[in-house]
N, C-alpha and C. Protein backbone atom coordinates (compact mmCIF):
# COMPACT_ATOMS: atom_id res chain seq x y z
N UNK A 1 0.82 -1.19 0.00
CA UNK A 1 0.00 0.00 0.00
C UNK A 1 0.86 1.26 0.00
N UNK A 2 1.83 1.23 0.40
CA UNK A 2 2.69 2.27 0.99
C UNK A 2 3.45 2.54 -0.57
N UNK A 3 3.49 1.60 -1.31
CA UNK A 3 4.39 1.68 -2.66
C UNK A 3 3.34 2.65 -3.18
N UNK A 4 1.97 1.86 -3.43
CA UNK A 4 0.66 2.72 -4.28
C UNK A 4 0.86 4.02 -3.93
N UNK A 5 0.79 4.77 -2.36
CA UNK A 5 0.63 5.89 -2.17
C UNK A 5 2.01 6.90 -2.48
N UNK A 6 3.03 6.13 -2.91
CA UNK A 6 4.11 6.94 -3.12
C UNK A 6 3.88 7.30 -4.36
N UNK A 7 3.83 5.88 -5.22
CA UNK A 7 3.45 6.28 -6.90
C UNK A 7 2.53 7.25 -6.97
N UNK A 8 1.08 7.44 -5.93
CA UNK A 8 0.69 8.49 -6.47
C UNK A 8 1.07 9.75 -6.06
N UNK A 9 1.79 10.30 -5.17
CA UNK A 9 2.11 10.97 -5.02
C UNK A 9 3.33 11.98 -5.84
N UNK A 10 4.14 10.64 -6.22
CA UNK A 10 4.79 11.23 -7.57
C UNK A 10 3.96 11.75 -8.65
N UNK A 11 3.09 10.84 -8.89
CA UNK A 11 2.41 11.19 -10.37
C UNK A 11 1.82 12.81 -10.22
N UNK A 12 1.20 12.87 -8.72
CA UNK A 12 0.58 14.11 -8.64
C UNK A 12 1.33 14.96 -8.76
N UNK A 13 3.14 15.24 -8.42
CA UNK A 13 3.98 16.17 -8.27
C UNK A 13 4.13 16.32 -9.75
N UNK A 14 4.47 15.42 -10.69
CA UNK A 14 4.88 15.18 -11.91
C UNK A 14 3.69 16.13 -12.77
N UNK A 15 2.60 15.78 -12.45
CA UNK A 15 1.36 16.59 -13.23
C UNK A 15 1.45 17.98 -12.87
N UNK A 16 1.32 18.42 -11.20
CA UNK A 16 1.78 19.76 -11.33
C UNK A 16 2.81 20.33 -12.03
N UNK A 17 3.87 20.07 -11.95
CA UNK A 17 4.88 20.46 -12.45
C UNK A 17 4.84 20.66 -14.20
N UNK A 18 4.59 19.97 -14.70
CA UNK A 18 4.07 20.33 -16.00
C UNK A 18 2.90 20.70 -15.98
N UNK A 19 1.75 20.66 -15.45
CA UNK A 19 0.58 22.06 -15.65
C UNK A 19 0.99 23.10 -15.74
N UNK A 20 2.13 23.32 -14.64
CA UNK A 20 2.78 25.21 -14.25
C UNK A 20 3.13 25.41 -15.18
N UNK A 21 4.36 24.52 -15.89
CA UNK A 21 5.11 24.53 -17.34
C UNK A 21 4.11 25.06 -18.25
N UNK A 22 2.98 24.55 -18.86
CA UNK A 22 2.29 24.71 -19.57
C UNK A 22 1.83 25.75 -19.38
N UNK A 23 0.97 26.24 -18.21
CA UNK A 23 0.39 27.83 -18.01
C UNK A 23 1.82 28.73 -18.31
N UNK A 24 2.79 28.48 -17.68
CA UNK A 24 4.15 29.43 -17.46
C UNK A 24 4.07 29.79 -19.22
N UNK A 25 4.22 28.88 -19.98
CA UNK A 25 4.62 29.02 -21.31
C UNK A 25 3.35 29.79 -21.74
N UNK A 26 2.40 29.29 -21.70
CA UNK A 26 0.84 29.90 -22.54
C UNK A 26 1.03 31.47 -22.11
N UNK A 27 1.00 32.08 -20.93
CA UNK A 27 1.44 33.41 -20.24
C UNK A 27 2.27 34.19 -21.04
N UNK A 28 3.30 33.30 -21.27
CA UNK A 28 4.61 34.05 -22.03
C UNK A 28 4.28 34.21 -23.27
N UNK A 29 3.85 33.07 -24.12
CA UNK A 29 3.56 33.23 -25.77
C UNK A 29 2.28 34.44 -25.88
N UNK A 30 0.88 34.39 -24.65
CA UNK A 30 0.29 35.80 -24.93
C UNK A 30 0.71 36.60 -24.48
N UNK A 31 1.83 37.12 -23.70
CA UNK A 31 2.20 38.41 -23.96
C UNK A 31 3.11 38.42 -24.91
N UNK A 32 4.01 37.75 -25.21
CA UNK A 32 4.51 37.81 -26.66
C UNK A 32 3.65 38.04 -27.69
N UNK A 33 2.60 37.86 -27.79
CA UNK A 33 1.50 38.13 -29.03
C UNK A 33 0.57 39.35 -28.63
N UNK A 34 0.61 39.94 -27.80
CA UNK A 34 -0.05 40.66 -27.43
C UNK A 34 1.07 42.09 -27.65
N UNK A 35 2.54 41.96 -27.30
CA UNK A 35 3.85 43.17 -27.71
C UNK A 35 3.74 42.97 -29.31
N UNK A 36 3.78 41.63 -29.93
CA UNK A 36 3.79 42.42 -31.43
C UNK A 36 2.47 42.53 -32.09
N UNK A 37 1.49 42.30 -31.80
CA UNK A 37 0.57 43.09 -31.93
C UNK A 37 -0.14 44.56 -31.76
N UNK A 38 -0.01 44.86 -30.42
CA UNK A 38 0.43 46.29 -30.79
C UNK A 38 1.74 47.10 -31.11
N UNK A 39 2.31 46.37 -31.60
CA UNK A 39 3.77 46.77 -32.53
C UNK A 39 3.17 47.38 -33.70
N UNK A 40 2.24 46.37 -34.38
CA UNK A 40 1.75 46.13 -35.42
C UNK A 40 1.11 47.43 -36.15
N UNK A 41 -0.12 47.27 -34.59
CA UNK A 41 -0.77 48.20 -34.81
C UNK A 41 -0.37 49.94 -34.67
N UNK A 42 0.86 49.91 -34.34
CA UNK A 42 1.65 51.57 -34.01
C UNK A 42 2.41 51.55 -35.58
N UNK A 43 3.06 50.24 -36.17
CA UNK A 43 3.53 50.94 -37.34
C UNK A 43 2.01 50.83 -38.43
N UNK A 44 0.91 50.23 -38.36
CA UNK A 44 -0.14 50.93 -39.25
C UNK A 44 -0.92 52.05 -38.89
N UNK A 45 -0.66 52.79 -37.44
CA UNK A 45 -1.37 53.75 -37.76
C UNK A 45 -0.35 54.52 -37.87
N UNK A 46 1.20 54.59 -38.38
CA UNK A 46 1.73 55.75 -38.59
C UNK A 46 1.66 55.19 -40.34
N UNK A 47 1.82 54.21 -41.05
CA UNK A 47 1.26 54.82 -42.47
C UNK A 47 0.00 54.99 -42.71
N UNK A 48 -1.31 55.00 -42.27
CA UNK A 48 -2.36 54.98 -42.36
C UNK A 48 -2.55 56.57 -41.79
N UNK A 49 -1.39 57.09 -41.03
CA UNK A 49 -1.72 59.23 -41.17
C UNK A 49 -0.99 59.80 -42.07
N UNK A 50 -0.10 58.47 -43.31
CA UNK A 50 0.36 59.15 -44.04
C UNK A 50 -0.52 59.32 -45.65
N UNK A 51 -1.63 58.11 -45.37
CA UNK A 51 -2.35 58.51 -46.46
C UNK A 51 -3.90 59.22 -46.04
N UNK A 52 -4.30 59.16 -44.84
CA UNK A 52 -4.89 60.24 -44.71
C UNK A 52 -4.54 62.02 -44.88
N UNK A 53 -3.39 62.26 -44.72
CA UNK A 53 -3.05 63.62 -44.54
C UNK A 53 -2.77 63.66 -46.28
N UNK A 54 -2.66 62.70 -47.11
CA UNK A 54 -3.03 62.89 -48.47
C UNK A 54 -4.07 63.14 -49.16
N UNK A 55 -5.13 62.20 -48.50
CA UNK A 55 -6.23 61.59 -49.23
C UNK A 55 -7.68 62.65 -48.14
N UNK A 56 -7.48 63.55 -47.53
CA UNK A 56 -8.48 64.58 -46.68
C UNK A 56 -10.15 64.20 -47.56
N UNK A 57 -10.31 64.13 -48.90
CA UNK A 57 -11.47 63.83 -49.01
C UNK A 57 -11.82 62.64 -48.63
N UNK A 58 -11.53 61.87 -48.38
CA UNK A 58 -11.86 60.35 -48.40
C UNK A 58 -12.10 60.47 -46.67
N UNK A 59 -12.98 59.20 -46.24
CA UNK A 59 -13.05 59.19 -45.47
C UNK A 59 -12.52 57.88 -44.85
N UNK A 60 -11.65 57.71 -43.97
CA UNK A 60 -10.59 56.41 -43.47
C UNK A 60 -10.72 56.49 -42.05
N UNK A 61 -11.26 55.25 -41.40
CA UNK A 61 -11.19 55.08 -40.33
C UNK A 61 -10.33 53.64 -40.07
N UNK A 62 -9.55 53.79 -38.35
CA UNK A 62 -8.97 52.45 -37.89
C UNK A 62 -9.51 52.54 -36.61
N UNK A 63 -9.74 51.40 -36.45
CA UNK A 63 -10.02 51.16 -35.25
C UNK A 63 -9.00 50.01 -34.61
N UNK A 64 -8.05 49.82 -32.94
CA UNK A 64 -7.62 49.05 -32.80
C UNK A 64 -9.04 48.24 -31.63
């Protein structure tokens, strides 16, 4: 019995430990996607005031 309760006790440490891994990483890749995304969006709205300040009749909207 004493073997069973060790095995599970590993298994349970083993699962945490890679859950954290997994959240730790998911955390990191959306804020990584979240910095070049509004990267993105700062270099289109600086060409998007370069063809508005051309194009004054037209009407151009962005929305982020």
């Amino acid at each position: 019995m004493a073997a069973l309760d060790t095995l599970r006790d590993v298994t349970v440490e083993l699962l945490v430990r890679a859950t954290q891994g997994i959240c730790a990483g998911s955390v990191l890749n959306a804020d990584s996607g979240r910095a070049d995304t509004s990267a993105r969006i700062d270099d289109w709205a600086g060409v998007l005031s370069l063809y508005t300040a051309e194009n004054e009749s037209h009407s151009v909207r962005a929305t982020a």
